[in-house]
Protein backbone atom coordinates (compact mmCIF):
# COMPACT_ATOMS: atom_id res chain seq x y z
CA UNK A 1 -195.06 144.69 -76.94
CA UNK A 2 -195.11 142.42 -79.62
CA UNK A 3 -198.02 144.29 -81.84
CA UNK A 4 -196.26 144.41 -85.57
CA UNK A 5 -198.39 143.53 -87.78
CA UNK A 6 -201.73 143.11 -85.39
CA UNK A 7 -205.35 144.79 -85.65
CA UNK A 8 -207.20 145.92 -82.59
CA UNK A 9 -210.38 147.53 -82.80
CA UNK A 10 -211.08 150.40 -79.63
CA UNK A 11 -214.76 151.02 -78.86
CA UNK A 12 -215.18 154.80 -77.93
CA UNK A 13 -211.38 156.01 -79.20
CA UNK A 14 -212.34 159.35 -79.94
CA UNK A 15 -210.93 161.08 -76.73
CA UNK A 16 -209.98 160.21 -72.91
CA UNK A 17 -208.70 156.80 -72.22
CA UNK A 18 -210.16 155.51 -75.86
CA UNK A 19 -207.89 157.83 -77.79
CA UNK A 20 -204.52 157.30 -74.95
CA UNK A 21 -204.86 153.08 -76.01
CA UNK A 22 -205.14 153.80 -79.82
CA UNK A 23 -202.64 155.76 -79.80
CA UNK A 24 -200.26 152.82 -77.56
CA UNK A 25 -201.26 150.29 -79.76
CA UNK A 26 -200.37 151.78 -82.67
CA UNK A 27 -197.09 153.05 -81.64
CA UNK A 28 -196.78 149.40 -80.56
CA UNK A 29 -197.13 148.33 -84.10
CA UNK A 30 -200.70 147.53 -84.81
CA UNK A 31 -203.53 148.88 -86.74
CA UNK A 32 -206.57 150.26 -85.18
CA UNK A 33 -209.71 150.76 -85.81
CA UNK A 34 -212.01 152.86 -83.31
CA UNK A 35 -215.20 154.00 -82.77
CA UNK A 36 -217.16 157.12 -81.60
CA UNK A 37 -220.51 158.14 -80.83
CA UNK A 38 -220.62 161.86 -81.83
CA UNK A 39 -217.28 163.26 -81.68
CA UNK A 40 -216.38 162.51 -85.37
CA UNK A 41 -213.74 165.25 -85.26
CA UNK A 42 -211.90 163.84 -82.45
CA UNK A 43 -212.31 160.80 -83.61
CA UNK A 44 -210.81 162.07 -87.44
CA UNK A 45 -208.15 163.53 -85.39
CA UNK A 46 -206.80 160.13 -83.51
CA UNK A 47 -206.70 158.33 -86.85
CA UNK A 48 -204.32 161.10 -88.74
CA UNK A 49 -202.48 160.55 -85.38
CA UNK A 50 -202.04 156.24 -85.79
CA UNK A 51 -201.37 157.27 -89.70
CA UNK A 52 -198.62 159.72 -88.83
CA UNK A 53 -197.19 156.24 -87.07
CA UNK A 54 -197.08 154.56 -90.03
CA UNK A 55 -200.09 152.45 -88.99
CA UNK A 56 -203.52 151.92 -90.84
CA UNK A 57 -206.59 153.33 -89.29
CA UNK A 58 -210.70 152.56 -89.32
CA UNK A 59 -212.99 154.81 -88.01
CA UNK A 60 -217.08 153.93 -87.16
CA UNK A 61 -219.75 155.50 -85.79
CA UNK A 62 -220.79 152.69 -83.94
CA UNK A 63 -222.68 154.49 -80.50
CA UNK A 64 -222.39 151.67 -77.89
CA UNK A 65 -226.07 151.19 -77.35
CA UNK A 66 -226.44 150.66 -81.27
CA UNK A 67 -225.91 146.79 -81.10
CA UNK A 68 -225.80 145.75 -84.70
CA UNK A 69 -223.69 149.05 -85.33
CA UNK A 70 -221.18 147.65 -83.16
CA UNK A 71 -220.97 144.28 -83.98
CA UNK A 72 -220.60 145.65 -87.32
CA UNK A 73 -217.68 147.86 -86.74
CA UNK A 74 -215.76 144.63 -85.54
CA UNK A 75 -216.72 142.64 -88.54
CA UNK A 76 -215.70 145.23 -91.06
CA UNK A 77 -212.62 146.04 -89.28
CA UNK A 78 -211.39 142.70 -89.96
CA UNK A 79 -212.68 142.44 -92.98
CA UNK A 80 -211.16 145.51 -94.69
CA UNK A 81 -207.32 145.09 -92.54
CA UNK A 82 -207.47 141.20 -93.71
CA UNK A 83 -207.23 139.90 -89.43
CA UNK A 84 -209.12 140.87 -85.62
CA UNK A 85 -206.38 140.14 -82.95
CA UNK A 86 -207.15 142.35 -79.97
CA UNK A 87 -210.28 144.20 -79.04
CA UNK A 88 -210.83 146.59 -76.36
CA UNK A 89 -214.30 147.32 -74.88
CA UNK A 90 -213.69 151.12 -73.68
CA UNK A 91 -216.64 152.81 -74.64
CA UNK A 92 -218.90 153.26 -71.11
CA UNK A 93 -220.81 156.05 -69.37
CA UNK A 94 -221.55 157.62 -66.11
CA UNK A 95 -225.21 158.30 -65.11
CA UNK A 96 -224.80 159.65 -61.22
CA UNK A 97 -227.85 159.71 -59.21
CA UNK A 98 -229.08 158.88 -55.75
CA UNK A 99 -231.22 155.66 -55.46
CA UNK A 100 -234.69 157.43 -55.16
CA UNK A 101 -233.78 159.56 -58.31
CA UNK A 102 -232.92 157.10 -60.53
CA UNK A 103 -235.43 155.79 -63.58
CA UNK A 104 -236.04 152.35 -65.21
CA UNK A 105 -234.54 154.15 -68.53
CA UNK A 106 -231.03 155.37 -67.20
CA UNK A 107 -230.33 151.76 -65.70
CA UNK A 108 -231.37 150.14 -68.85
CA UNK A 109 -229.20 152.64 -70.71
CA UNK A 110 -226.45 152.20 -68.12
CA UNK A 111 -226.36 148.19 -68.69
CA UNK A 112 -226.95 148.30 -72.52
CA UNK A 113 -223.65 150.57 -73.14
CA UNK A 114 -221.65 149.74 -70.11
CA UNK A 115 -221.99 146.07 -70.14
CA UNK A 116 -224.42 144.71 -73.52
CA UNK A 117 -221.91 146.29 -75.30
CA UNK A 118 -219.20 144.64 -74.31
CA UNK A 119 -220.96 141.27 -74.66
CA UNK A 120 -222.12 142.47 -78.37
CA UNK A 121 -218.57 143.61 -79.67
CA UNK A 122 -216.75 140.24 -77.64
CA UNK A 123 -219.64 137.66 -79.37
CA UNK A 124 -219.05 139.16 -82.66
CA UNK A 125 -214.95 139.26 -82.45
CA UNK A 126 -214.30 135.99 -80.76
CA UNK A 127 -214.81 134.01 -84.09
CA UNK A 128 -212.66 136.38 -86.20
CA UNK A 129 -209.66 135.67 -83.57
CA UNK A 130 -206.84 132.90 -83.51
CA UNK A 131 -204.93 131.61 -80.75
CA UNK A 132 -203.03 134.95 -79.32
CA UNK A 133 -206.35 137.12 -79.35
CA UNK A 134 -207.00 139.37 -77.10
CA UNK A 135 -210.10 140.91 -75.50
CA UNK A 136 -209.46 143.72 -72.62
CA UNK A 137 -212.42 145.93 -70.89
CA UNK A 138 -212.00 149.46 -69.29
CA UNK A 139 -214.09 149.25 -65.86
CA UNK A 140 -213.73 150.70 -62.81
CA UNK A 141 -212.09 150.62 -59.31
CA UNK A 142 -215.52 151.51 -58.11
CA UNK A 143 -216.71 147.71 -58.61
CA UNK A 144 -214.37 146.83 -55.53
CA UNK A 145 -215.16 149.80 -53.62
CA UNK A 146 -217.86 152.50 -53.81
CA UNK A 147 -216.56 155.48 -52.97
CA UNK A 148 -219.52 158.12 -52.13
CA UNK A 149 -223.43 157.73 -52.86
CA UNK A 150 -225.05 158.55 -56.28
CA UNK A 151 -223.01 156.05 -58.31
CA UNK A 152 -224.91 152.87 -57.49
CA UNK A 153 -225.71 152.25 -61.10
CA UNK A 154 -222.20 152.78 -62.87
CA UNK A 155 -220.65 150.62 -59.78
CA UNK A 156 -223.29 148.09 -60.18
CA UNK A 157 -222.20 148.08 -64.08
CA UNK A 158 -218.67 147.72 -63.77
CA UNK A 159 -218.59 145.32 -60.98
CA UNK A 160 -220.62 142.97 -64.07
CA UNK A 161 -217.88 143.01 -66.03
CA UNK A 162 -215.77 141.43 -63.94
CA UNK A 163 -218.19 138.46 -63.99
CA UNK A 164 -218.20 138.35 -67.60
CA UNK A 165 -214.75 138.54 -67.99
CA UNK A 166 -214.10 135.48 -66.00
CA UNK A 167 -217.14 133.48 -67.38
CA UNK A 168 -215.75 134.86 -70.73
CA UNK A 169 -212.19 134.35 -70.19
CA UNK A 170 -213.37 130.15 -69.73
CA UNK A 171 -215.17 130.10 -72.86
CA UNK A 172 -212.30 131.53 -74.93
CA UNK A 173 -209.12 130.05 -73.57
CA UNK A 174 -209.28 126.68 -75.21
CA UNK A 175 -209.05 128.64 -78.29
CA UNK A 176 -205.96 130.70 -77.06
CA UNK A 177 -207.97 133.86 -76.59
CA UNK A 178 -207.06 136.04 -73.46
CA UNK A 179 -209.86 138.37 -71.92
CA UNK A 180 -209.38 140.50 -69.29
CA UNK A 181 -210.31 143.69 -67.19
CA UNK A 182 -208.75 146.46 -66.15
CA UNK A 183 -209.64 148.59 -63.79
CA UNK A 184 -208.94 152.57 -63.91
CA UNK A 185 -209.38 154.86 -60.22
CA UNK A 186 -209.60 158.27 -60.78
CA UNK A 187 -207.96 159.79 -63.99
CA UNK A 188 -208.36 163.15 -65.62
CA UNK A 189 -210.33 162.97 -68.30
CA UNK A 190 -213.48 164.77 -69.60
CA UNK A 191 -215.71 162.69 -67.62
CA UNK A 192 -213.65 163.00 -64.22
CA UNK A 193 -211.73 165.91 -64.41
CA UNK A 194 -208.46 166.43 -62.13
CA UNK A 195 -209.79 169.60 -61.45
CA UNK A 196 -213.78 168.86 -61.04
CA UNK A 197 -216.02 168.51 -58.31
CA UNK A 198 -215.14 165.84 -56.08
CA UNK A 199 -211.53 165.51 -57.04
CA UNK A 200 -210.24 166.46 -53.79
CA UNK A 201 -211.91 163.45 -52.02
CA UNK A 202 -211.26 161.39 -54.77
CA UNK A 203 -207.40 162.76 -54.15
CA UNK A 204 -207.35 161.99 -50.55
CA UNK A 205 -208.14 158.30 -51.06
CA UNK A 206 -204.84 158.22 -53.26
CA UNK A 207 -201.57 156.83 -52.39
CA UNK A 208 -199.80 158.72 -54.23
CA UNK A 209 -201.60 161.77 -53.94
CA UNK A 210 -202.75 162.43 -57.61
CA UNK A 211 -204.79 161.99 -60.38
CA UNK A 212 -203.66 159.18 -62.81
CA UNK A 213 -203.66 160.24 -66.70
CA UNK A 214 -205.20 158.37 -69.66
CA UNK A 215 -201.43 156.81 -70.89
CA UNK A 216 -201.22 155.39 -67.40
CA UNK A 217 -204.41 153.07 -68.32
CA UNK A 218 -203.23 152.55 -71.79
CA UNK A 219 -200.09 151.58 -70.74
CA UNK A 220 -201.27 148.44 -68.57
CA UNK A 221 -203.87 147.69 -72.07
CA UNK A 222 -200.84 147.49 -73.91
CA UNK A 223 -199.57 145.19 -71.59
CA UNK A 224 -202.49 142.84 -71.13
CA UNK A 225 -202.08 143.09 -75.19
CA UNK A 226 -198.95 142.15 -75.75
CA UNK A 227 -196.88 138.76 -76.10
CA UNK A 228 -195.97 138.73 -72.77
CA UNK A 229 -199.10 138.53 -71.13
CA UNK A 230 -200.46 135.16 -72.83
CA UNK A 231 -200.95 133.12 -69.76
CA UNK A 232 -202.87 135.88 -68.39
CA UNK A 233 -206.39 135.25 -68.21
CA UNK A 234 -209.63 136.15 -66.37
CA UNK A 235 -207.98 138.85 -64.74
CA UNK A 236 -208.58 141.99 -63.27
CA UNK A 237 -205.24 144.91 -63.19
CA UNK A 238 -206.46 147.82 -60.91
CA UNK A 239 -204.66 150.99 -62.14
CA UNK A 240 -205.71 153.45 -59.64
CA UNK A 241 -202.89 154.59 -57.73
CA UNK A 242 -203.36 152.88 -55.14
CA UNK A 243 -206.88 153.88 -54.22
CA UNK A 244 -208.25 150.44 -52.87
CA UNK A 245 -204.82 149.84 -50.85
């Protein structure tokens, strides 16, 4: 993948997806630096992981509606490994509600961590980058396509992102900074278990008839973070097993 030697900070690397791309990066070669909300033990417990690779590892609390916290966590991270070459705006949540349900305070909550975040932590790391930066975002399939009522407000979120990549994906290139999306369907994780309520229609909307896993999403991060993937830009990879086929 071409990581030796690189730093990549991972918002909300404590567990799920988060902890599957720190883990890849490292065992890619870089050091990595993650964040977490309140899991500090899980979040202790991916570090000793990226050390056991040899790798050096940062650990914040750094919730993703905090904004200086955040912006923060980037600064020091390339402050105290000495370089900032690849940041990846995972940390998100999932407030599910039908239209008439929902308050003023869980869509302002739902933009500030899903998609102010990811403005905050990209503003703060784009002048710590060189040429060969990278900045990758963890949305959703359901931007495309919303799959079942009640997630209007997540949907709405993610589909933002894509916008913001692309506007900044034009701001960064003539600096040789990449920024792209990708875009998870259903994997098994805490917050959408393979096992939950709704899997089975999530399941029959699958071409290949299961439930993806947090390395699958990590693996197409690594990817986008690598040195193969310089001249792509403004981009959005769907990894949802064929869900929106």
């Amino acid at each position: 993948m071409g990581l030796d030697g690189r730093v990549a900070v991972v918002t909300g690397g404590s567990r799920g997806i988060g902890a599957a791309i720190a883990r890849r990066l490292a065992a890619g070669g870089a050091d990595v630096a993650l964040t977490y909300n309140s899991a500090a033990d899980r979040a202790s417990a991916v570090a000793d992981e990226i050390t056991a690779l040899g790798r050096r590892a940062l650990v914040f609390k750094a919730p993703a509606d905090d904004r200086e916290s955040v912006a923060q966590a980037v600064r020091q991270t390339a402050a105290e490994l000495g370089r900032l070459d690849i940041l990846v705006n995972n940390a998100g949540i999932f407030d599910y509600g039908h239209l008439e349900d929902l308050t003023d305070e869980q869509f302002d909550r739902t933009v500030e961590v899903n998609v102010r975040a990811v403005f905050t932590a990209t503003r703060a790391a784009a002048p710590l980058m060189g040429p060969g930066g990278r900045v990758i975002s963890i949305g959703s399939n359901l931007a495309d396509r919303a799959g079942g009522a009640g997630i209007s407000l997540y949907a709405m979120s993610k589909a933002a992102l894509v916008g913001l990549t692309r506007g900044m994906a034009r701001d960064l290139g003539p600096r040789g900074i990449t920024v792209n999306l990708v875009q998870p369907g259903s994997t098994d994780t805490d917050m959408n278990p393979a096992d939950g309520v709704g899997a089975e229609a999530q399941l029959a909307s699958s071409a290949v008839g299961h439930y993806g896993v947090p390395e699958d999403v990590a693996g197409a991060v690594a990817y986008l973070a690598g040195s193969g993937s310089g001249y792509v830009t403004g981009s959005v990879l769907t990894v949802d097993g064929g869900q929106l086929a």
